[in-house]
Protein backbone atom coordinates (compact mmCIF):
# COMPACT_ATOMS: atom_id res chain seq x y z
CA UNK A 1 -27.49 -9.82 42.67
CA UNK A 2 -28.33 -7.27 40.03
CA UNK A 3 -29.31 -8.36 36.55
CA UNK A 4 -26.74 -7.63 33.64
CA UNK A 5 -27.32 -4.55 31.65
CA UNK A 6 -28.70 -5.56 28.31
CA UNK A 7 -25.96 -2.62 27.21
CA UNK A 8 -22.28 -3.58 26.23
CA UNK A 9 -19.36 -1.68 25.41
CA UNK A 10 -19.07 0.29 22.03
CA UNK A 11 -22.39 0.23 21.59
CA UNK A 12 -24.46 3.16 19.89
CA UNK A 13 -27.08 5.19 22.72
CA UNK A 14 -29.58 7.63 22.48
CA UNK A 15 -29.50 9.67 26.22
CA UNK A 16 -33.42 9.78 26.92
CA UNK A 17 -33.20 11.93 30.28
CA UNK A 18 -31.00 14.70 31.80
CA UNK A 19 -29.17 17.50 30.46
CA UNK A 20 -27.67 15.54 27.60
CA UNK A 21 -31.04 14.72 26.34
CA UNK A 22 -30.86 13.77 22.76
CA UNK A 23 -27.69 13.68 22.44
CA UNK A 24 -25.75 9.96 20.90
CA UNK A 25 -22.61 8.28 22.03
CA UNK A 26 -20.96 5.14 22.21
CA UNK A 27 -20.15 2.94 25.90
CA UNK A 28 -17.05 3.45 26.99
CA UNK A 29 -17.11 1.99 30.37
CA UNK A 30 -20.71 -0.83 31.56
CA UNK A 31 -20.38 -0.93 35.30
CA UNK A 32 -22.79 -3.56 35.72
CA UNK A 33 -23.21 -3.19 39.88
CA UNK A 34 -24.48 0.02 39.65
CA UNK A 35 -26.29 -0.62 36.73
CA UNK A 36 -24.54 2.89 34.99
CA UNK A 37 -22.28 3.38 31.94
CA UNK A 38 -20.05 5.62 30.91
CA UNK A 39 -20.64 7.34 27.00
CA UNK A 40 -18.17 9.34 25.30
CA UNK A 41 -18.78 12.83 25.41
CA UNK A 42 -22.38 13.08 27.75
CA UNK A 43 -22.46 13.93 31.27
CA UNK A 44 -19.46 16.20 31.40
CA UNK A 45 -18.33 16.93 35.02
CA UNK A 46 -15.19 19.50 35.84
CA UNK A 47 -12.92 17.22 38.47
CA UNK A 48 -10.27 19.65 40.03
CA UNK A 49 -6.79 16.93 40.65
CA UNK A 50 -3.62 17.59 42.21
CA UNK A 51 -0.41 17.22 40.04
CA UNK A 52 1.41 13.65 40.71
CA UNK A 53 5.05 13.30 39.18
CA UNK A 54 4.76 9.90 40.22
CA UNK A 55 1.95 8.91 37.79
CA UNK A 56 2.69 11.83 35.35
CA UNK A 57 -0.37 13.51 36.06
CA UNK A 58 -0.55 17.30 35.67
CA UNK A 59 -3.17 18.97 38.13
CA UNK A 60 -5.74 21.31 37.15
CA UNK A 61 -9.20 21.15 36.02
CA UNK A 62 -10.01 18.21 34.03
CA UNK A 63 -13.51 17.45 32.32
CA UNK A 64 -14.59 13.91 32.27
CA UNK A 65 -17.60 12.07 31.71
CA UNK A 66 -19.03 11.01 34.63
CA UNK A 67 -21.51 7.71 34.63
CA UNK A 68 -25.30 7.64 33.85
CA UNK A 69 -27.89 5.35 34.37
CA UNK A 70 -29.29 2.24 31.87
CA UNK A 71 -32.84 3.78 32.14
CA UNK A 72 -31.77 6.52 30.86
CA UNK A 73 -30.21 5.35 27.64
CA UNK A 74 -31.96 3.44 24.77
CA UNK A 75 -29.90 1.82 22.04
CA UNK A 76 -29.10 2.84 18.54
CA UNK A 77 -30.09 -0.20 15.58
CA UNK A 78 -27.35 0.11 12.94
CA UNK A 79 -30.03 -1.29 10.49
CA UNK A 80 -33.02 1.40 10.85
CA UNK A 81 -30.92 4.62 12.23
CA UNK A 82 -32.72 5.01 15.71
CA UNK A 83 -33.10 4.63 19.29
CA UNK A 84 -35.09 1.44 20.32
CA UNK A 85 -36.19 -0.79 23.25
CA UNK A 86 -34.52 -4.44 22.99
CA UNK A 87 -35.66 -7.77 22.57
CA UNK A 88 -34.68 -11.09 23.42
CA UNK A 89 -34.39 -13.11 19.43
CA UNK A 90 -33.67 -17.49 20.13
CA UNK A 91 -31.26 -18.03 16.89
CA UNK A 92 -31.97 -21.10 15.18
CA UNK A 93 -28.80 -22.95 17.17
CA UNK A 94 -30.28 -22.05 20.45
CA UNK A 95 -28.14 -18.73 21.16
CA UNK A 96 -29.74 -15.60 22.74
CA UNK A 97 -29.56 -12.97 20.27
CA UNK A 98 -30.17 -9.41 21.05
CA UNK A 99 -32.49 -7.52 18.75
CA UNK A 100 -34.32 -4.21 17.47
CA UNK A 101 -37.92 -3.73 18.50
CA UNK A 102 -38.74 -1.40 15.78
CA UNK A 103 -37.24 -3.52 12.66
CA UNK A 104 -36.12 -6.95 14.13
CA UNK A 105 -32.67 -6.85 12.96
CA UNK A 106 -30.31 -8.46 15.67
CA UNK A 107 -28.25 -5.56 17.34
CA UNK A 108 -24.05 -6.82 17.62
């Protein structure tokens, strides 16, 4: 079984590798058995679809965002404005708690 991503959903990313490099988005979509997420806006692929009246789907050309790695990603702390590694913090009633490696803030 692979381990969880430490990313969730809605969270703020820094892209680290590929041709989106630098770039900052938010998780739309954690797919946790592939270990890949999906972030608004970064890794843009053209998918061509065939038009379904059934589902009210019009064909074309559609850009989506198509999924990218965990290793590729680092997190954005809301407290000190950057991309950082994450740490494990114990709260003082026992809960895991994750946190900033450049400030210490907890990240939620």
């Amino acid at each position: 079984m692979t381990p969880m991503p430490p990313i969730k959903k809605n969270d703020e990313v820094f892209i680290l590798r590929g041709k989106d490099r630098g770039k900052t988005g938010r998780v739309l979509i954690v797919i946790p058995k592939d270990q890949k997420i999906v972030v608004e806006g970064v890794q843009m692929i053209k998918r061509h679809t065939r038009p379904n009246p059934q589902r009210n789907i019009k064909g074309g050309i559609v850009e989506k965002e198509a999924p990218i790695h965990v290793s590729n990603v680092a997190i954005v702390c809301k407290n000190c404005k950057q991309h950082t590694r994450m740490a494990n913090k114990i709260l003082s009633d026992g809960r895991r708690a994750r946190a900033c490696k450049k400030c210490g803030n907890i990240i939620e």
